[in-house]
N, C-alpha and C. Protein backbone atom coordinates (compact mmCIF):
# COMPACT_ATOMS: atom_id res chain seq x y z
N UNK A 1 8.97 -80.93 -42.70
CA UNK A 1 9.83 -80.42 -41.70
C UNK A 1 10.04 -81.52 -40.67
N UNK A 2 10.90 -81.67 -39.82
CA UNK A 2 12.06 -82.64 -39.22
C UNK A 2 11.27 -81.85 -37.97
N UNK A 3 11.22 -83.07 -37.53
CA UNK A 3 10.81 -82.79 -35.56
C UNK A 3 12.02 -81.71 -34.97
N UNK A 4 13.34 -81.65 -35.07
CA UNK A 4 14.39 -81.32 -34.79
C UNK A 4 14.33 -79.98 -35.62
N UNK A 5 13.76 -79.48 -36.74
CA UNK A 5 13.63 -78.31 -37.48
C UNK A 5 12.44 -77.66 -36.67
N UNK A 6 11.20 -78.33 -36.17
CA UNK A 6 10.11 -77.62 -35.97
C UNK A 6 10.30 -77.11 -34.51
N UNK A 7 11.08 -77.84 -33.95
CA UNK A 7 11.87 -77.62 -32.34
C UNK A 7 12.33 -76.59 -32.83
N UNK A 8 13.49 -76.75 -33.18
CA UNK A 8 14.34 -75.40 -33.52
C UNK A 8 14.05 -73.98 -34.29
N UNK A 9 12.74 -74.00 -34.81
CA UNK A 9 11.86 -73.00 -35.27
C UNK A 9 10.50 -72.53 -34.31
N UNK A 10 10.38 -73.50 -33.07
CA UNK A 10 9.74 -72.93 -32.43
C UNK A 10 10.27 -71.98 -30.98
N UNK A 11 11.79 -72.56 -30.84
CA UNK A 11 12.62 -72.36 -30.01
C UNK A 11 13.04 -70.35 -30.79
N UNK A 12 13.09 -70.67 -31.71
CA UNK A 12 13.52 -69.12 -32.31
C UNK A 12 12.26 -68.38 -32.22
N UNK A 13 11.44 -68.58 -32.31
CA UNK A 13 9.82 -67.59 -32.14
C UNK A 13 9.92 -67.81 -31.03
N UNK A 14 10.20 -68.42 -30.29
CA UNK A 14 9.77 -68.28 -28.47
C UNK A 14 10.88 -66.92 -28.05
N UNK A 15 11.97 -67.52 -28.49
CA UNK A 15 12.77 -65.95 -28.30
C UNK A 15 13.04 -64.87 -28.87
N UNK A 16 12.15 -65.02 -30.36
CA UNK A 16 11.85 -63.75 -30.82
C UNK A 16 10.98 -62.83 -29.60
N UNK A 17 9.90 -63.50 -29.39
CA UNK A 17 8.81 -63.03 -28.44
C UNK A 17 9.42 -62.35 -27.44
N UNK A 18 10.11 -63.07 -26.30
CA UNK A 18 10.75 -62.59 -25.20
C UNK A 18 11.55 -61.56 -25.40
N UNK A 19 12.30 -61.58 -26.18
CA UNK A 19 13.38 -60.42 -26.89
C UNK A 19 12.65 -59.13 -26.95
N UNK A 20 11.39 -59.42 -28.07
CA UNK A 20 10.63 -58.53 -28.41
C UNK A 20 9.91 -57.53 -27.43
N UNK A 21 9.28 -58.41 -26.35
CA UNK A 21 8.29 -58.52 -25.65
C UNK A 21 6.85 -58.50 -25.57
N UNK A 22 6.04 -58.31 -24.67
CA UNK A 22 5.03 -58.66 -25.11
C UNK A 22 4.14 -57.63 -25.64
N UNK A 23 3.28 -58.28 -26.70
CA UNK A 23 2.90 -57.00 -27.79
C UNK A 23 1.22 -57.59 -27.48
N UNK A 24 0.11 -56.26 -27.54
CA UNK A 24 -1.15 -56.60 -27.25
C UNK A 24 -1.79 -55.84 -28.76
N UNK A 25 -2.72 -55.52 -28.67
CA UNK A 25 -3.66 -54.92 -29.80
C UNK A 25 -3.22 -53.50 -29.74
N UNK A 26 -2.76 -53.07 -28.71
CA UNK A 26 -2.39 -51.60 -28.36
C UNK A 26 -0.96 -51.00 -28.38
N UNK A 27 -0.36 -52.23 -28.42
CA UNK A 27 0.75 -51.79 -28.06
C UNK A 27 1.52 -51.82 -27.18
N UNK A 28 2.64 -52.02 -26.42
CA UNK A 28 3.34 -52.06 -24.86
C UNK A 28 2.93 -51.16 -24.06
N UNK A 29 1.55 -52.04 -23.05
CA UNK A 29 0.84 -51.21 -22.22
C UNK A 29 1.76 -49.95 -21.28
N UNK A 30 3.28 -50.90 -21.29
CA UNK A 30 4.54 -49.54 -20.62
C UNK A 30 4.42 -48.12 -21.27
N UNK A 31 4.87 -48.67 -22.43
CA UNK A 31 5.00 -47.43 -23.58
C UNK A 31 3.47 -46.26 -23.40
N UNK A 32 2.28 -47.20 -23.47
CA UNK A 32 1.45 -46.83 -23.45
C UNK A 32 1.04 -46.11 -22.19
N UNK A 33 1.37 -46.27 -21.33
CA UNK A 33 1.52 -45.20 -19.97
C UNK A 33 2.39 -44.07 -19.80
N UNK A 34 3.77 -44.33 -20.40
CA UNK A 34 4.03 -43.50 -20.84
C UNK A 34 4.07 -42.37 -21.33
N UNK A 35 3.26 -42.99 -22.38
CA UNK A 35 2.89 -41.80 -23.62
C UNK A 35 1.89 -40.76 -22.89
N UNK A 36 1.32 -41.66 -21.61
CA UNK A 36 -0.49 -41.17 -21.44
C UNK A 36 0.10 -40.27 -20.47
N UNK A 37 1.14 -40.51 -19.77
CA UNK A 37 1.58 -39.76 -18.68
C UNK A 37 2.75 -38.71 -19.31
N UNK A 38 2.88 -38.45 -20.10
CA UNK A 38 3.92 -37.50 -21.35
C UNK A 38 2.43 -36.51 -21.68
N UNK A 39 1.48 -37.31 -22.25
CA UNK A 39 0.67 -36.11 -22.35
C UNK A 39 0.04 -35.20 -21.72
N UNK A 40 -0.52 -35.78 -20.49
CA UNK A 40 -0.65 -35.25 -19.05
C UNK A 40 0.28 -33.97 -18.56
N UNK A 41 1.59 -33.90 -18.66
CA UNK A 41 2.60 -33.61 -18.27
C UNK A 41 2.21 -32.23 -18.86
N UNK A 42 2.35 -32.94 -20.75
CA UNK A 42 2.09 -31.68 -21.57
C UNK A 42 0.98 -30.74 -20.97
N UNK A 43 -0.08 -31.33 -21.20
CA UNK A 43 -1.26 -30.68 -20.61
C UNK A 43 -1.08 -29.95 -19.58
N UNK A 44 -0.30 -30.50 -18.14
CA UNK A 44 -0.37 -29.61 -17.43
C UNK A 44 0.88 -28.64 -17.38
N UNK A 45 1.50 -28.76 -17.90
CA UNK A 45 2.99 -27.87 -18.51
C UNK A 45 2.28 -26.52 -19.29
N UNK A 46 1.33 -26.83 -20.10
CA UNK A 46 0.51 -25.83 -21.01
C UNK A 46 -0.26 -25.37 -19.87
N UNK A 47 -1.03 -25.33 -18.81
CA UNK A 47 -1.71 -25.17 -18.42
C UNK A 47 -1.05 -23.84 -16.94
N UNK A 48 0.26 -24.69 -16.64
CA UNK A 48 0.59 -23.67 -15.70
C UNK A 48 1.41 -22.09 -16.38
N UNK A 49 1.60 -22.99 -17.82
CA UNK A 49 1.92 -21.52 -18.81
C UNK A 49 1.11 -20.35 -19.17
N UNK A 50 -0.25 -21.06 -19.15
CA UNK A 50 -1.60 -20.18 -19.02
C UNK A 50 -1.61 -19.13 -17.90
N UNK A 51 -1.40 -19.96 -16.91
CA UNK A 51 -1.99 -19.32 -15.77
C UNK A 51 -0.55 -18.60 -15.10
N UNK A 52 0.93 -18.96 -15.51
CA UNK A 52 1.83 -17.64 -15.38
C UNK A 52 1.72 -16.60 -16.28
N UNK A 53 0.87 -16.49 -17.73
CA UNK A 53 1.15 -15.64 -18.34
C UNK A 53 -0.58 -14.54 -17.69
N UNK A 54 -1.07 -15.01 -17.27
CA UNK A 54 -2.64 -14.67 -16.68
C UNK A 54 -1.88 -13.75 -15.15
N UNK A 55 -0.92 -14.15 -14.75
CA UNK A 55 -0.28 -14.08 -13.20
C UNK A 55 0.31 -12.64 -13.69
N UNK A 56 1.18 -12.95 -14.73
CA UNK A 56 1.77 -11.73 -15.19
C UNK A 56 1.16 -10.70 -15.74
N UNK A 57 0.72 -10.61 -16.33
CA UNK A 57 -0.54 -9.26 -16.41
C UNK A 57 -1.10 -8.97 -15.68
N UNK A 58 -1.70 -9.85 -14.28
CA UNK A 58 -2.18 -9.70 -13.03
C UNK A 58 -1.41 -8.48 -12.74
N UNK A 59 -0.09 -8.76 -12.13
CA UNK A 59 1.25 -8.20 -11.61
C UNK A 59 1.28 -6.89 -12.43
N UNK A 60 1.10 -7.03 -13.66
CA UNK A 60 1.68 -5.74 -14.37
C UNK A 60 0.49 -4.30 -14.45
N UNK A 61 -0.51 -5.14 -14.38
CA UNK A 61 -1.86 -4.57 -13.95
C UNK A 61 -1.65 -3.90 -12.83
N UNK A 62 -1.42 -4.96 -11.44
CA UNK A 62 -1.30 -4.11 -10.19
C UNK A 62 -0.20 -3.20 -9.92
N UNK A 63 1.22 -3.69 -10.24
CA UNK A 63 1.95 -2.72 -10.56
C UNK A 63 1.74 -1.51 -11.04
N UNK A 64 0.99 -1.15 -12.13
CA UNK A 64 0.46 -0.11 -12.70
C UNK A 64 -0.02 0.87 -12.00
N UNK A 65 -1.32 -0.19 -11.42
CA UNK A 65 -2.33 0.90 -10.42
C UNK A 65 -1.51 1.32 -9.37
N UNK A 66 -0.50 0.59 -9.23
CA UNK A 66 0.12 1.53 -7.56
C UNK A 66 1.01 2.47 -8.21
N UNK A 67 1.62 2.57 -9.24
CA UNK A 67 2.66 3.46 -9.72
C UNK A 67 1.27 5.06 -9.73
N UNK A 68 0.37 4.09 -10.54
CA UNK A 68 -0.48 5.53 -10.67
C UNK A 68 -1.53 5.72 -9.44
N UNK A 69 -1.52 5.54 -7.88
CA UNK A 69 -1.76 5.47 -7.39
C UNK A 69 -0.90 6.29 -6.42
N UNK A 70 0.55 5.95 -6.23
CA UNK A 70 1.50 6.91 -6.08
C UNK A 70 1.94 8.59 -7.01
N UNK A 71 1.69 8.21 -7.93
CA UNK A 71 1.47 9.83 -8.19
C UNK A 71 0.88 10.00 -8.06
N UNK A 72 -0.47 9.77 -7.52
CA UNK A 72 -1.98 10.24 -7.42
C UNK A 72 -1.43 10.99 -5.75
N UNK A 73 -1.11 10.22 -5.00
CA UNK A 73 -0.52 10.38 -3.87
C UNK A 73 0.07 11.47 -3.72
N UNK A 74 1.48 11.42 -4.68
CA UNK A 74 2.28 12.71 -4.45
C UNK A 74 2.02 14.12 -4.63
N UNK A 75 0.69 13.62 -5.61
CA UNK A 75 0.31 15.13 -5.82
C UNK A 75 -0.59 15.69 -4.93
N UNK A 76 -1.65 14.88 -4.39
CA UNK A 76 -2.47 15.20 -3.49
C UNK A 76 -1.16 15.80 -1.96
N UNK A 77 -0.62 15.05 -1.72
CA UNK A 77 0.47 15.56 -0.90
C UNK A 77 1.18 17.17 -1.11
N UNK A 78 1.40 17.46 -2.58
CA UNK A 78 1.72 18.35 -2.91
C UNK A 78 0.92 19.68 -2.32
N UNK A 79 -0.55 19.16 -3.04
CA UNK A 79 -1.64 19.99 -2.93
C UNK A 79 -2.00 20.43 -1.29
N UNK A 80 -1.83 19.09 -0.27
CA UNK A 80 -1.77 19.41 1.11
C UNK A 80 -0.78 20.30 1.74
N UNK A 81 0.55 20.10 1.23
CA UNK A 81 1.14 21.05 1.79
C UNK A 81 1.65 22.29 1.36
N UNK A 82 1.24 22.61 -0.07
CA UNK A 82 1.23 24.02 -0.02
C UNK A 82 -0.29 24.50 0.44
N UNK A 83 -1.45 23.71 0.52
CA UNK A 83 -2.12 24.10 1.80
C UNK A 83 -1.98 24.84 2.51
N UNK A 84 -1.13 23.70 3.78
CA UNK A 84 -0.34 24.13 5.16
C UNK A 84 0.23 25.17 5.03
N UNK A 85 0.92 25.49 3.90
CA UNK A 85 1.81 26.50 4.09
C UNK A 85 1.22 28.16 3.85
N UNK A 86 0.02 27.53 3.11
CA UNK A 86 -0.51 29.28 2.77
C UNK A 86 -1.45 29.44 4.24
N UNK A 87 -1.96 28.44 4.66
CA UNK A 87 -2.44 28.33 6.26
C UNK A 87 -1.64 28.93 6.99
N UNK A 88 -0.17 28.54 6.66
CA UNK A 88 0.43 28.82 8.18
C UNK A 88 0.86 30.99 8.15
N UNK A 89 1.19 30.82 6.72
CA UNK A 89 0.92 32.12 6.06
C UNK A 89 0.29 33.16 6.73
N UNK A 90 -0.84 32.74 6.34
CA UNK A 90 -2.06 33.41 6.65
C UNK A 90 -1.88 33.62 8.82
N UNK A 91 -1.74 32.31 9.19
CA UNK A 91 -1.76 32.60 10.26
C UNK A 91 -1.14 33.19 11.05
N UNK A 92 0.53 33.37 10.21
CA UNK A 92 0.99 33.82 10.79
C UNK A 92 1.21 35.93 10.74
N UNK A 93 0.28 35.82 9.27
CA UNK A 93 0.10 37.38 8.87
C UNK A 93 -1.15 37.54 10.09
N UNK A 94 -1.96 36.92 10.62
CA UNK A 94 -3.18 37.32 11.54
C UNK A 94 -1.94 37.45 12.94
N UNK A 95 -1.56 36.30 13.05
CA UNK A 95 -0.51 36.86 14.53
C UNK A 95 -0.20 38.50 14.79
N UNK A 96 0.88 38.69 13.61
CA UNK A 96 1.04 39.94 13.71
C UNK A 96 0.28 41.29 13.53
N UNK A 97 -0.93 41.05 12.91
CA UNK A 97 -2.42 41.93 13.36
C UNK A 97 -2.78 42.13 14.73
N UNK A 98 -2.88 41.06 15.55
CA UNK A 98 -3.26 40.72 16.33
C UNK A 98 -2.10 41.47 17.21
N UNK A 99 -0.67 41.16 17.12
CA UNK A 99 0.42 41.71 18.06
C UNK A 99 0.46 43.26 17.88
N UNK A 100 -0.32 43.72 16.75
CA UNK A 100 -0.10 44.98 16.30
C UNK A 100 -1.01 45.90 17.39
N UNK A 101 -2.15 45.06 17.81
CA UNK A 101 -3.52 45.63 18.35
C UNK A 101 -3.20 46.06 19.46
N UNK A 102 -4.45 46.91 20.41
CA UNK A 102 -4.10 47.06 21.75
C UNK A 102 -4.45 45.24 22.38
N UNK A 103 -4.05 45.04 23.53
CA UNK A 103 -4.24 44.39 24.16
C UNK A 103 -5.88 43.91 24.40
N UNK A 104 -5.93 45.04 24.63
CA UNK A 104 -7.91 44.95 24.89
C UNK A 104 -8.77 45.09 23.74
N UNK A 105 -8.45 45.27 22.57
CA UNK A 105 -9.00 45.05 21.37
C UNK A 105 -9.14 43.61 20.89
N UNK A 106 -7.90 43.42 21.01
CA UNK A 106 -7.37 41.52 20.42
C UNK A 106 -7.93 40.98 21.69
N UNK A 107 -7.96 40.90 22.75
CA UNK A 107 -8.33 40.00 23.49
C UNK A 107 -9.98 40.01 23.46
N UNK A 108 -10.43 41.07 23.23
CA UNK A 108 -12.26 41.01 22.59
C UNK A 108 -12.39 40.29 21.25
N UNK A 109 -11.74 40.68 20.65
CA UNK A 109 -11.84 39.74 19.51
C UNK A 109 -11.39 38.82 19.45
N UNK A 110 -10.32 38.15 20.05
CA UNK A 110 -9.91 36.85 20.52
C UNK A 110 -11.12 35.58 21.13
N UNK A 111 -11.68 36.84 21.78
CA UNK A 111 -12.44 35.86 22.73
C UNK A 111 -13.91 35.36 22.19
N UNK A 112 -13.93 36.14 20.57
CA UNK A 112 -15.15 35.74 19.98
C UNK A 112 -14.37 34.22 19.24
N UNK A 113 -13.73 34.32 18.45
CA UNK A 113 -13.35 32.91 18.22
C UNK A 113 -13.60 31.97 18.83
N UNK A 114 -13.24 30.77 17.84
CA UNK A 114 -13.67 29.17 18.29
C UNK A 114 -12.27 29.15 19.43
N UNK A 115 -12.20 28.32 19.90
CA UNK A 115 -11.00 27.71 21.13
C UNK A 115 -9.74 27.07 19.77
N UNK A 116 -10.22 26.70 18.85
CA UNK A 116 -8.99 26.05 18.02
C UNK A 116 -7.87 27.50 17.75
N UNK A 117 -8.98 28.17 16.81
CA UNK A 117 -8.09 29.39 16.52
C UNK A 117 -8.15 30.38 17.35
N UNK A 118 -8.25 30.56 18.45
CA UNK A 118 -7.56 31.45 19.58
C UNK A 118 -6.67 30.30 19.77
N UNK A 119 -6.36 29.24 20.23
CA UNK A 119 -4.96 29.04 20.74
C UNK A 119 -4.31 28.66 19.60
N UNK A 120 -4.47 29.07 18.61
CA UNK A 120 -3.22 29.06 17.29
C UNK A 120 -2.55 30.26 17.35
N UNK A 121 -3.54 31.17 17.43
CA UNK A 121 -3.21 32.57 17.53
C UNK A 121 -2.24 32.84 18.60
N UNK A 122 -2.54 32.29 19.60
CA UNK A 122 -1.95 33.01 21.24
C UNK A 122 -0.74 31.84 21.13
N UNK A 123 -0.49 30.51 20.59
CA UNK A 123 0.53 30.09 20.60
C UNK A 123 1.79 30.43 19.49
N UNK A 124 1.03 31.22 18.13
CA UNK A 124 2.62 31.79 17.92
C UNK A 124 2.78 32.99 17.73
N UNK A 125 1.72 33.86 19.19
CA UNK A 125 2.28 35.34 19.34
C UNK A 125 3.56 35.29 20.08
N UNK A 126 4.22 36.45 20.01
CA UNK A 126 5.33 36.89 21.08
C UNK A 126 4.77 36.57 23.18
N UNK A 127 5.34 35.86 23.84
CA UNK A 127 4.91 35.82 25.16
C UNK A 127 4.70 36.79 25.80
N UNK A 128 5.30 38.12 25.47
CA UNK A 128 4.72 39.25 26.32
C UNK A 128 3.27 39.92 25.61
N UNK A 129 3.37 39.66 24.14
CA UNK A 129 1.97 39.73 23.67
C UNK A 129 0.82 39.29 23.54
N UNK A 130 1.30 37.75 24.03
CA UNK A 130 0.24 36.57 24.35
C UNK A 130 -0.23 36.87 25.77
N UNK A 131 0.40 36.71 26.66
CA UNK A 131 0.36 37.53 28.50
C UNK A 131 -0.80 38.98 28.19
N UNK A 132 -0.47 39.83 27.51
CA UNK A 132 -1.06 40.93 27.74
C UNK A 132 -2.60 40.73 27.15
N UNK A 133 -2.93 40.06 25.96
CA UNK A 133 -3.91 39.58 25.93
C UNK A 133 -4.39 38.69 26.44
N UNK A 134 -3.90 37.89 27.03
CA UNK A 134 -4.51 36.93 28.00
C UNK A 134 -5.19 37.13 29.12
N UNK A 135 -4.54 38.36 29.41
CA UNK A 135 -4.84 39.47 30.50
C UNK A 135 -6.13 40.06 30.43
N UNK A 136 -6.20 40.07 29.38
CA UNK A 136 -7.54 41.40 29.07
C UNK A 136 -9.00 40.48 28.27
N UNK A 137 -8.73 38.62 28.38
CA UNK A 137 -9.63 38.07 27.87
C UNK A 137 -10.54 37.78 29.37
N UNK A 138 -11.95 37.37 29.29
CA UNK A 138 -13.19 37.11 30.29
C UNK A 138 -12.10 35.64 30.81
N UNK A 139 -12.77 35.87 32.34
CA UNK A 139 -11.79 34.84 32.92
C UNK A 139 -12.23 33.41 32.57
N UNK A 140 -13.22 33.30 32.14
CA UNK A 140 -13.82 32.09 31.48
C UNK A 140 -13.13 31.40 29.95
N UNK A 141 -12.75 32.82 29.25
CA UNK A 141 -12.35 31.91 28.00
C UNK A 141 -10.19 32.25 28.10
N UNK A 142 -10.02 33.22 29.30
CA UNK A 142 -8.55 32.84 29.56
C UNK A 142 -8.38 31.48 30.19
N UNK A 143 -9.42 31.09 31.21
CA UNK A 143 -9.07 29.47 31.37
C UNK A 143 -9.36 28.58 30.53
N UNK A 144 -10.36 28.89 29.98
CA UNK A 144 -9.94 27.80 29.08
C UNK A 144 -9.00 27.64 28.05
N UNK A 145 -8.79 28.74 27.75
CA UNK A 145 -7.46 28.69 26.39
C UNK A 145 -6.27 28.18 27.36
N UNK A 146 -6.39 28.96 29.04
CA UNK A 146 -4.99 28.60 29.13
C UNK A 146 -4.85 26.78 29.45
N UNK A 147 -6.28 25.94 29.51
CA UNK A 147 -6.56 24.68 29.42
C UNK A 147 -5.61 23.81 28.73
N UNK A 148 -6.34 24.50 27.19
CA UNK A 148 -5.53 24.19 25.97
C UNK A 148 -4.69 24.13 25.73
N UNK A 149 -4.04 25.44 26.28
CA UNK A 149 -2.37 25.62 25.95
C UNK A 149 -1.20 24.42 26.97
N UNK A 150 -2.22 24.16 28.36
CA UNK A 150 -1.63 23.36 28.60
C UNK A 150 -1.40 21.95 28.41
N UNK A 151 -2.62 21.31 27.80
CA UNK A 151 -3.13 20.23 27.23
C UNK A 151 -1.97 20.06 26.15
N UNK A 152 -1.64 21.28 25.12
CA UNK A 152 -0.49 21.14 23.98
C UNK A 152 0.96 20.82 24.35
N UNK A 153 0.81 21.63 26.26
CA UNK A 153 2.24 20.96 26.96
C UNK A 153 3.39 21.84 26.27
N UNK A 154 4.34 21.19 25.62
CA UNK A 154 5.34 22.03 25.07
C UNK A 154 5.67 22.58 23.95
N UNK A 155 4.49 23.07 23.13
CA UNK A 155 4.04 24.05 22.22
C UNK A 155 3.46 25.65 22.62
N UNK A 156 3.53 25.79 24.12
CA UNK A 156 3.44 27.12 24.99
C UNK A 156 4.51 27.78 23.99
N UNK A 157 3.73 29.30 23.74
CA UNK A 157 5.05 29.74 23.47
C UNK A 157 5.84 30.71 24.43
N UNK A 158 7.58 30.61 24.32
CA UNK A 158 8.30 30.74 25.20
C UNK A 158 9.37 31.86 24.77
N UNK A 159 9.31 32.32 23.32
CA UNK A 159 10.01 33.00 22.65
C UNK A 159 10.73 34.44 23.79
């Protein structure tokens, strides 16, 4: 080979090289970061897929318990207010016992009661029937009911 051939054959491998670029035991350390940072990616791409599909059953879980948490609700609600209502029932079938009585009967027996239910009673009798027993209760437990009644303010009844 010709000095001028071995020039010109070393001149073509020099720019094979450069063209090429530079190549190690591994491979183009670029590429090779790359790849390392592609898998990473993967990894954590898989990883937040885990933990939305973990999120979502969370959600569907809690969702659940409040749906059945709310009917648990509505029914207990149910159960409270037909309660109230056989309460108010009732209380209001004792009113009219009570309005039926003499004055001085109901107000003795009025006056054995607790303070809650005498002023339930005396607040949804008729006012001239509430007055007349009020009349005829010990002046100790007419003040104090009439305490109460004022304490309730504008639940007096006025009928």
């Amino acid at each position: 080979m010709t000095c001028g051939r071995l020039i010109k054959a070393l001149c073509l491998a020099a720019m094979f090289i450069i063209i090429s670029g530079p190549t190690f035991a591994g491979g183009d350390p670029l590429q090779l970061s790359l790849e390392k940072k592609q898998q990473e990616l993967n990894a954590k791409e898989q990883s937040l897929a885990m933990r939305e599909e973990r999120l979502n059953a969370l959600k569907k879980d809690v969702e659940d318990k409040i749906a059945k948490y709310n009917d648990l609700l509505a029914k207990v609600q149910d159960a409270v207010n037909s309660f109230e209502k056989l309460s108010g029932q009732r209380l209001d079938n004792l009113v009219k016992v009570y309005e039926a009585m003499p004055p001085e009967n109901a107000a003795s027996d009025i006056a054995a009661l607790d303070e809650q239910t005498a002023l339930k009673l005396i607040m949804k009798m008729k006012p001239r029937k509430a007055a007349a027993i009020m009349a005829n209760l010990p002046p100790k437990k007419a003040a104090s009911l009439t305490t109460g009644l004022a304490r309730l303010g504008k639940n007096i009844p006025t009928r």
